[in-house]
C-alpha atoms as a PDB file:
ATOM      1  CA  UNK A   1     -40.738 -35.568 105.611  1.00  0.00           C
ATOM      2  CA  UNK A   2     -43.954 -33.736 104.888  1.00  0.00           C
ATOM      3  CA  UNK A   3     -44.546 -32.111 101.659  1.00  0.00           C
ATOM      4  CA  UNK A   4     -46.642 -28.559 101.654  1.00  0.00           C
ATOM      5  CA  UNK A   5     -47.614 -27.499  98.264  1.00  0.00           C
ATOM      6  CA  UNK A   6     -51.357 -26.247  99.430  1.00  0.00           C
ATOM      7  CA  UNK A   7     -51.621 -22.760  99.942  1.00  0.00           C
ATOM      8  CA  UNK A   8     -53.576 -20.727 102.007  1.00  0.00           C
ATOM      9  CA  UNK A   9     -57.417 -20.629 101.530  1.00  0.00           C
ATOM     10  CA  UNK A  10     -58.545 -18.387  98.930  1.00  0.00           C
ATOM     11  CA  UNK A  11     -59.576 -14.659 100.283  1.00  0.00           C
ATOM     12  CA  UNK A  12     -62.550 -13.484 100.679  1.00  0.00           C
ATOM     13  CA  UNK A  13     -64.874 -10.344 101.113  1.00  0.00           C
ATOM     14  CA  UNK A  14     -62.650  -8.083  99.881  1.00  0.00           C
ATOM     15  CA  UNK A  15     -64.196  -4.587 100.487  1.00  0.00           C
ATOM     16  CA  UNK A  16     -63.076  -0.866 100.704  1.00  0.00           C
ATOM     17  CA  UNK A  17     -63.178   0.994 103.777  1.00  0.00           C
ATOM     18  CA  UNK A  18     -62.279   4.925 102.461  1.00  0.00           C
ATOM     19  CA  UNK A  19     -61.917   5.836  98.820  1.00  0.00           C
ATOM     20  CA  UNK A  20     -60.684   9.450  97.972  1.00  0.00           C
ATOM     21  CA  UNK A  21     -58.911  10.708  94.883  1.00  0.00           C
ATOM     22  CA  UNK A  22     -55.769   9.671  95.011  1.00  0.00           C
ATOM     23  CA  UNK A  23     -55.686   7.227  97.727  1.00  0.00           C
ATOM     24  CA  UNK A  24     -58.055   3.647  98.983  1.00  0.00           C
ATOM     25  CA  UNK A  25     -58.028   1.543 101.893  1.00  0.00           C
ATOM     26  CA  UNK A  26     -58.846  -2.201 101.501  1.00  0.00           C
ATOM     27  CA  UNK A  27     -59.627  -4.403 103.880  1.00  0.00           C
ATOM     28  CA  UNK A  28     -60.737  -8.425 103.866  1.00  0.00           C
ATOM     29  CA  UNK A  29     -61.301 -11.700 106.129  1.00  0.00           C
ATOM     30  CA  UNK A  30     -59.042 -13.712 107.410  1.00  0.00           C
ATOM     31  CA  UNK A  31     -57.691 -17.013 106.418  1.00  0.00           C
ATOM     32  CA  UNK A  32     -57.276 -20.333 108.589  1.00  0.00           C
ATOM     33  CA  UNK A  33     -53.711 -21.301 108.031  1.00  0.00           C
ATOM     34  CA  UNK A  34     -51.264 -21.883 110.199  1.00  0.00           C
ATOM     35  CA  UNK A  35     -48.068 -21.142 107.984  1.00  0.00           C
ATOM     36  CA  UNK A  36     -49.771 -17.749 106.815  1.00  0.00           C
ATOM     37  CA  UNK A  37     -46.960 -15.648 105.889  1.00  0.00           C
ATOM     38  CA  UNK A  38     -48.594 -12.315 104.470  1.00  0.00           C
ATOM     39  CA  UNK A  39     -51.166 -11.289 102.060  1.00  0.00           C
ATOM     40  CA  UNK A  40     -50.237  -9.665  98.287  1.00  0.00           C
ATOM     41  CA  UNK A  41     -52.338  -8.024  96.487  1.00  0.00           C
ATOM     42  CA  UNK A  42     -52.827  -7.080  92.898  1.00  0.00           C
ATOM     43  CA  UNK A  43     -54.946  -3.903  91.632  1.00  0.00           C
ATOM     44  CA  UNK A  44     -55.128  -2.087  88.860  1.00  0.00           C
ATOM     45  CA  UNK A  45     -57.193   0.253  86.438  1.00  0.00           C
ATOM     46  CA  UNK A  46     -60.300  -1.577  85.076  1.00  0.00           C
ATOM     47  CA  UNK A  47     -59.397  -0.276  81.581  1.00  0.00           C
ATOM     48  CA  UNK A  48     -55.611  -1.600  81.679  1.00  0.00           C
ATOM     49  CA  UNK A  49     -55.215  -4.855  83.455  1.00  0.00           C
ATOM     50  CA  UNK A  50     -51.490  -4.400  81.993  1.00  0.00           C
ATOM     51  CA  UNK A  51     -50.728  -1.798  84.575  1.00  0.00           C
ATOM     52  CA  UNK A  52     -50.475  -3.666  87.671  1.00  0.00           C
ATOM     53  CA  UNK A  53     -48.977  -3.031  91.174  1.00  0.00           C
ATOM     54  CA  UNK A  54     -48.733  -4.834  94.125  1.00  0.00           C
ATOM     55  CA  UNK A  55     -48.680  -4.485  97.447  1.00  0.00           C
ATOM     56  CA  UNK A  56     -47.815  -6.918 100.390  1.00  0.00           C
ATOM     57  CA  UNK A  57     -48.951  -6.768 104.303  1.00  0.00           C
ATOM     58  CA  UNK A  58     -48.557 -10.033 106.930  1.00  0.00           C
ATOM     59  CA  UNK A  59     -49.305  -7.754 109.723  1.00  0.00           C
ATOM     60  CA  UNK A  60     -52.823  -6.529 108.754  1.00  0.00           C
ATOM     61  CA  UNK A  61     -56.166  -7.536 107.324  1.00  0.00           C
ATOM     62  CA  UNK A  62     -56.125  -4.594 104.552  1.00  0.00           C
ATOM     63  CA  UNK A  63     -53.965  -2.201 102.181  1.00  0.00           C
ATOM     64  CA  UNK A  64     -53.953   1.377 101.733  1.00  0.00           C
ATOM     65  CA  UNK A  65     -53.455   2.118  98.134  1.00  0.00           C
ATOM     66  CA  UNK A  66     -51.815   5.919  97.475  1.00  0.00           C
ATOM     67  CA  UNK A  67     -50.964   7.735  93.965  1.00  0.00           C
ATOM     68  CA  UNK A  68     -53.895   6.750  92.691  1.00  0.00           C
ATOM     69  CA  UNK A  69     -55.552   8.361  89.924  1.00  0.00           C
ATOM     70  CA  UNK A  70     -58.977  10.427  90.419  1.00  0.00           C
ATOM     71  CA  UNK A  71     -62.221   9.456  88.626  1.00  0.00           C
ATOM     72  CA  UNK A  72     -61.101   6.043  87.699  1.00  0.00           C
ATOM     73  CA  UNK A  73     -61.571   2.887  88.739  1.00  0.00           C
ATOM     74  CA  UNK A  74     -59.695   0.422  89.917  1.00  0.00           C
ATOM     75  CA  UNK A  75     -59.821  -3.603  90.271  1.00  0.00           C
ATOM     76  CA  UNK A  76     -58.111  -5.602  93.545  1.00  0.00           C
ATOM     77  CA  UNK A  77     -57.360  -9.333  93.507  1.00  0.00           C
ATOM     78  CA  UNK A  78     -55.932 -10.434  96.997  1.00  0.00           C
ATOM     79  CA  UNK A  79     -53.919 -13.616  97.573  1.00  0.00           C
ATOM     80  CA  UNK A  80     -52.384 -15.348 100.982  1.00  0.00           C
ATOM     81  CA  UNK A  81     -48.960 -16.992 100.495  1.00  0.00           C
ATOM     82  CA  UNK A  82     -47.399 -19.491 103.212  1.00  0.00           C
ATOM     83  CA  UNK A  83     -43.950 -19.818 105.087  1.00  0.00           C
ATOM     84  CA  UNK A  84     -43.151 -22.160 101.935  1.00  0.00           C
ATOM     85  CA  UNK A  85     -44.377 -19.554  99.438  1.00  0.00           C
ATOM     86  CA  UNK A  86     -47.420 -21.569  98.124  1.00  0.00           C
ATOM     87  CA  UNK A  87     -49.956 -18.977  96.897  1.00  0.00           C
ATOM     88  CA  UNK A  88     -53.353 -19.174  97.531  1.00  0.00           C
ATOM     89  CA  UNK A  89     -56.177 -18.891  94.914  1.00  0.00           C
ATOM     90  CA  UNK A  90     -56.484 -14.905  94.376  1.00  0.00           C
ATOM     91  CA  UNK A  91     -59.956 -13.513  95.921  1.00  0.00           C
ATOM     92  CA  UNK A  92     -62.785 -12.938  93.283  1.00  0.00           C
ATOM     93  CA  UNK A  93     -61.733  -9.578  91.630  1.00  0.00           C
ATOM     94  CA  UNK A  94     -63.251  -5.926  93.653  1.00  0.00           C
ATOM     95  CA  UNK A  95     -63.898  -2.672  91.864  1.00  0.00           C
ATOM     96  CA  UNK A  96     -63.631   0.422  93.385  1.00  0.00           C
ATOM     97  CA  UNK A  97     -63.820   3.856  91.840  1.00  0.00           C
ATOM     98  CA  UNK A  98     -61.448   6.835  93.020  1.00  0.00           C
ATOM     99  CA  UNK A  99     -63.119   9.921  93.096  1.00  0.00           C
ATOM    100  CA  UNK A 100     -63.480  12.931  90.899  1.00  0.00           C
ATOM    101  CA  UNK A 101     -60.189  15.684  92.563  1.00  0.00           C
ATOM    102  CA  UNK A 102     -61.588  18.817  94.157  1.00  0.00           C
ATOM    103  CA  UNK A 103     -58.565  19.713  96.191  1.00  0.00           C
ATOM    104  CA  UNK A 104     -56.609  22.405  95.153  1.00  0.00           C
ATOM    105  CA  UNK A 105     -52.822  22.664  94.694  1.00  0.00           C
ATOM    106  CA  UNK A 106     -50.842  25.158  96.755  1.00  0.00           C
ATOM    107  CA  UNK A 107     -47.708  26.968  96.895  1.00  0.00           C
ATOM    108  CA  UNK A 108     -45.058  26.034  98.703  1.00  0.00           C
ATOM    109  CA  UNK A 109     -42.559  28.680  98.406  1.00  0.00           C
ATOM    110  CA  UNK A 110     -41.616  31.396  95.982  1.00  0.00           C
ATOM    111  CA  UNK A 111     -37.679  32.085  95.994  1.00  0.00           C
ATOM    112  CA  UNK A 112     -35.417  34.167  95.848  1.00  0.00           C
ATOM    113  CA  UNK A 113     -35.868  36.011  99.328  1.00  0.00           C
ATOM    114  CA  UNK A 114     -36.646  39.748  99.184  1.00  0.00           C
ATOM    115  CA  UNK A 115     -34.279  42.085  98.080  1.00  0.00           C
ATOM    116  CA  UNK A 116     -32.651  44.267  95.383  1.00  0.00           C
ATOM    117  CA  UNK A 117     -32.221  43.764  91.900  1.00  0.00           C
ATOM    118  CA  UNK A 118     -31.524  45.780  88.916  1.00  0.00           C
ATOM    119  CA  UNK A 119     -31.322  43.608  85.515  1.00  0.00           C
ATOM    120  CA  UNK A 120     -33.202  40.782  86.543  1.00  0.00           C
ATOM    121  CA  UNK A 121     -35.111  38.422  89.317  1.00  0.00           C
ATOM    122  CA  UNK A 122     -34.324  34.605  88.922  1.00  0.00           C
ATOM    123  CA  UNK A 123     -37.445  33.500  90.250  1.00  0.00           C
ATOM    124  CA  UNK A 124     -38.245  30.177  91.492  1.00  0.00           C
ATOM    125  CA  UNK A 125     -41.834  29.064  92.654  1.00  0.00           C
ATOM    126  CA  UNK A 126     -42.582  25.510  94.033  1.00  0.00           C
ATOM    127  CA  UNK A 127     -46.354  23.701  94.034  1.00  0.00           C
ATOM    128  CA  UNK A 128     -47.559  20.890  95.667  1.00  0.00           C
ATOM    129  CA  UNK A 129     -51.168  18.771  94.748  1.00  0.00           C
ATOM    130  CA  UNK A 130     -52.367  15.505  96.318  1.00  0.00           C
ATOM    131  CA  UNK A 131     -52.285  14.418  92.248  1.00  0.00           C
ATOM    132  CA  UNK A 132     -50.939  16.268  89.653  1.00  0.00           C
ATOM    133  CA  UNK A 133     -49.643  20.065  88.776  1.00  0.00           C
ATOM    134  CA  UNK A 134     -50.682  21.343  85.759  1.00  0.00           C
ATOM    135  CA  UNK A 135     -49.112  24.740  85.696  1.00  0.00           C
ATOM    136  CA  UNK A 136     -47.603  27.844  87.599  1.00  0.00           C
ATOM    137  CA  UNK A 137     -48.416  31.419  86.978  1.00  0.00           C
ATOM    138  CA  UNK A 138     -46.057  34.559  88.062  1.00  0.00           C
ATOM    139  CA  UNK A 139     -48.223  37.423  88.246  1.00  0.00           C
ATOM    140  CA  UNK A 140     -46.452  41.034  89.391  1.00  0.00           C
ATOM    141  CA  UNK A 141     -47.848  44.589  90.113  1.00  0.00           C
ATOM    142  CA  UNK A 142     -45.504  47.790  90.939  1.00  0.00           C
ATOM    143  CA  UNK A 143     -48.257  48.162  93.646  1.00  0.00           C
ATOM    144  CA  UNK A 144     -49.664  46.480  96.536  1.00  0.00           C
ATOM    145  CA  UNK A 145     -52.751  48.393  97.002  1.00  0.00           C
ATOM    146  CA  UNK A 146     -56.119  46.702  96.727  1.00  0.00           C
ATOM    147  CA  UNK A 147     -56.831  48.000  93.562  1.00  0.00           C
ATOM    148  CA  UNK A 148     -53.860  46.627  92.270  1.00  0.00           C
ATOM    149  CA  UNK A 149     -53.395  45.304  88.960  1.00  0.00           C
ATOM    150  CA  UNK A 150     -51.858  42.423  88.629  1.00  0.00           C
ATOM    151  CA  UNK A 151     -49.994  41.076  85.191  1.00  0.00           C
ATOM    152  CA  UNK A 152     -49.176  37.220  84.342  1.00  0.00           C
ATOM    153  CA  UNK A 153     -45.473  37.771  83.545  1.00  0.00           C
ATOM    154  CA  UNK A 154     -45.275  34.237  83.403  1.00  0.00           C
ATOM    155  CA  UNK A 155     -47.418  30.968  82.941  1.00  0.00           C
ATOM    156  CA  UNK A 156     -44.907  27.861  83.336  1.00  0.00           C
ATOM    157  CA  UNK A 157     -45.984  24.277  82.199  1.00  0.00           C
ATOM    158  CA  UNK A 158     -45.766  20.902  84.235  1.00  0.00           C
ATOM    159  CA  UNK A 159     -44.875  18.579  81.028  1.00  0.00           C
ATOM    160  CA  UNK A 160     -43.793  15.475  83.327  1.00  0.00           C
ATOM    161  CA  UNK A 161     -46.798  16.163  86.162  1.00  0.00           C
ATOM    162  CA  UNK A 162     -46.576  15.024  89.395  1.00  0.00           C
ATOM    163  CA  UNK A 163     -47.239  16.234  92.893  1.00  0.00           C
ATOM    164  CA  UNK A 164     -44.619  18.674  93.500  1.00  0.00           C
ATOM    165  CA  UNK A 165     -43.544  21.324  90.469  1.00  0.00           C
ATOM    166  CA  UNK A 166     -40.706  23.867  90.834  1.00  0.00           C
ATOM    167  CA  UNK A 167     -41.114  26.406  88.298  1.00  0.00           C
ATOM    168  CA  UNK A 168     -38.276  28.442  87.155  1.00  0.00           C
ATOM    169  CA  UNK A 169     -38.252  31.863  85.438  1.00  0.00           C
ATOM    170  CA  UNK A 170     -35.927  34.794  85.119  1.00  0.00           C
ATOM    171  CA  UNK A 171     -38.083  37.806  85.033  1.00  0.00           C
ATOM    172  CA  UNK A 172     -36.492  40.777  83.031  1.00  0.00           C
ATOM    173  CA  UNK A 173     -36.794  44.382  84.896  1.00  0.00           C
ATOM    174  CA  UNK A 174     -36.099  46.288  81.613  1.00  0.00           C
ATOM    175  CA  UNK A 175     -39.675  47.783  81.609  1.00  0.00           C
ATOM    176  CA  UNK A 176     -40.314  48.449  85.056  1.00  0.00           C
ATOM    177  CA  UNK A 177     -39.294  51.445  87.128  1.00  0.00           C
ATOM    178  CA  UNK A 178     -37.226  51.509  89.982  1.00  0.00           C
ATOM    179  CA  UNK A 179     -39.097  51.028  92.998  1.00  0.00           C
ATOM    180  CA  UNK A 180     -40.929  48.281  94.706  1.00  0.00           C
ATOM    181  CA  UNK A 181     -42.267  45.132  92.566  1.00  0.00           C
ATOM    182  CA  UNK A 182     -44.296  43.177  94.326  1.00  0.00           C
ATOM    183  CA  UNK A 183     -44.369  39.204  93.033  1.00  0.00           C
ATOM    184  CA  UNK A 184     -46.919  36.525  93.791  1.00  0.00           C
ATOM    185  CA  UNK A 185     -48.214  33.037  92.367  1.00  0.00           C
ATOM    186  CA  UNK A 186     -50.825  30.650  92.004  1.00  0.00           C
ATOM    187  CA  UNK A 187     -51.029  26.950  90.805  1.00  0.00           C
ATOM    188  CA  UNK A 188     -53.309  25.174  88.603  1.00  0.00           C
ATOM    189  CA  UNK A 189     -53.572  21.039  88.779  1.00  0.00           C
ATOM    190  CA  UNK A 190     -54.740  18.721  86.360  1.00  0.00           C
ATOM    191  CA  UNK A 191     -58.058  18.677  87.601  1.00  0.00           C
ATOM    192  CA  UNK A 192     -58.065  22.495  86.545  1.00  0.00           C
ATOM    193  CA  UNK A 193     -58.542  23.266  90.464  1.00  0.00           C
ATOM    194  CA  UNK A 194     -56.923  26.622  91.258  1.00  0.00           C
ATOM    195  CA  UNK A 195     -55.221  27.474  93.976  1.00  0.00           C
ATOM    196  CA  UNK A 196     -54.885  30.278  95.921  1.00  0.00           C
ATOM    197  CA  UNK A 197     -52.927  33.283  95.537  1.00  0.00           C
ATOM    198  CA  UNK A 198     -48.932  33.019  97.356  1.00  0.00           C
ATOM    199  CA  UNK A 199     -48.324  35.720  99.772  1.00  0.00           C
ATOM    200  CA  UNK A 200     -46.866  38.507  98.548  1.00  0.00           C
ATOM    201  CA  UNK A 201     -43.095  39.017  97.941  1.00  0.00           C
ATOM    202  CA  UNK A 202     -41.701  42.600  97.715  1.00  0.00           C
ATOM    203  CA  UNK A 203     -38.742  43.211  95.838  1.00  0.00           C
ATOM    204  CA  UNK A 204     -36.986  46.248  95.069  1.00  0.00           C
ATOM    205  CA  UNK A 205     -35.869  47.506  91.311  1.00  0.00           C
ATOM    206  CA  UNK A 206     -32.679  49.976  91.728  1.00  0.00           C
ATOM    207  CA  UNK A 207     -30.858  50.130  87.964  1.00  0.00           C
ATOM    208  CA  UNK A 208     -29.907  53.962  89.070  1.00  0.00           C
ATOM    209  CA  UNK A 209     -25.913  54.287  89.096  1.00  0.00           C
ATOM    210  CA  UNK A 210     -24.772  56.054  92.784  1.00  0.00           C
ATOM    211  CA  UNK A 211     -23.416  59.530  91.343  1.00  0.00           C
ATOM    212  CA  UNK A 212     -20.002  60.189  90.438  1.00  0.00           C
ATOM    213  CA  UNK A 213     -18.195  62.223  93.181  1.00  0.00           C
ATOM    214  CA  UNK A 214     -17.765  65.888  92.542  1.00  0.00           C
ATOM    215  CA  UNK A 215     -15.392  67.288  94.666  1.00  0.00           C
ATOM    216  CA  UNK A 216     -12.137  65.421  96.099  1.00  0.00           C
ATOM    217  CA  UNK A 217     -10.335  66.992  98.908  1.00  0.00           C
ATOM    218  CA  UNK A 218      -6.094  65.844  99.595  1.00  0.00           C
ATOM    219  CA  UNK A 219      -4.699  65.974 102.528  1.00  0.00           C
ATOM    220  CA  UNK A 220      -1.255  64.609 103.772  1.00  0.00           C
ATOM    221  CA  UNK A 221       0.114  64.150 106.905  1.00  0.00           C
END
């Protein structure tokens, strides 16, 4: 019987092909082994080498790292392991630094569709970033004209973060007149990139009763 406790040969130039904000794409050589089973590798941030992930490929000579975090950088050790899962010595550690966020988040969808209302509008507004949201603002005019003016009715907090954010709020028609209110929204991420403005949603405030009936006219048959 033949005993295999050597692992691969130990990686080498480890190198990054694309770096963006959030996301990296690592590539290396090849090593001469033929039980190869796949490659793992180890990264994380420079500053905490207690927050590490891994990821695994035996089909490809590189990685693509996602939900990374922008402006920091990160360190990549890369390892082969065998058919008898003998690990190879890790590849000398790589640093690569994600890049500072410039892309701004957008909305999604505002809910609830069109329609009317007369106490109050539950609205709900959903975000999406390539990192983090930061916040949501509501803003509503009784007008749609270009001259408009706009009021924040509402400026809703992302306390976990994350890439998507639904932002809930149940906006009170006490002070505004019956008519048309016209609702749109905008998102903030944690960059502090804003986002454009939502298309605009028109709703319609009736809190008039129908009037009572005045005359009644019987007839039998």
């Amino acid at each position: 019987y033949a005993i295999d406790n050597a692992g691969p040969a130990k990686v080498a130039q480890v190198r990054a092909v694309a770096v963006t904000s959030v996301t990296a794409s690592i590539a290396w050589d090849d090593v001469p082994d033929d039980d190869f089973s796949y490659f793992t590798a180890k990264y994380y941030p420079s500053e905490d080498n207690k927050a590490v992930r891994t990821a695994t490929t035996s089909s490809t000579l590189g990685v693509n790292l996602t939900d990374l975090t922008p402006d920091t950088e990160y360190t990549i050790e890369v390892a082969a392991v065998d058919i008898y899962n003998n690990y190879g010595e890790y590849s000398e550690p790589f640093t690569f630094t994600t890049v500072s966020d410039t892309n701004a988040p957008v909305i999604s969808s505002v809910r609830p569709e069109p329609s009317y209302f007369n106490k109050s509008i539950p609205l709900s507004v959903s975000a999406l970033d390539d990192y983090s949201i930061a916040s949501v603002t509501i803003q509503a005019s009784q007008s749609n004209e270009k001259d408009a003016e706009w009021s924040d009715v509402a400026v809703i907090k992302n306390e976990k973060g994350g890439r998507s954010f639904t932002a809930s709020y149940d906006l009170d028609l006490a002070d505004y007149k019956d008519g048309k209110l016209y609702i749109k929204a905008f998102a903030v991420d944690a960059a502090g990139n804003t986002g454009v403005d939502s298309p605009v949603y028109a709703y319609v405030i009736d809190k008039t009763a129908p009037e009572a009936p005045t005359a009644f006219k019987a007839s039998s048959d």
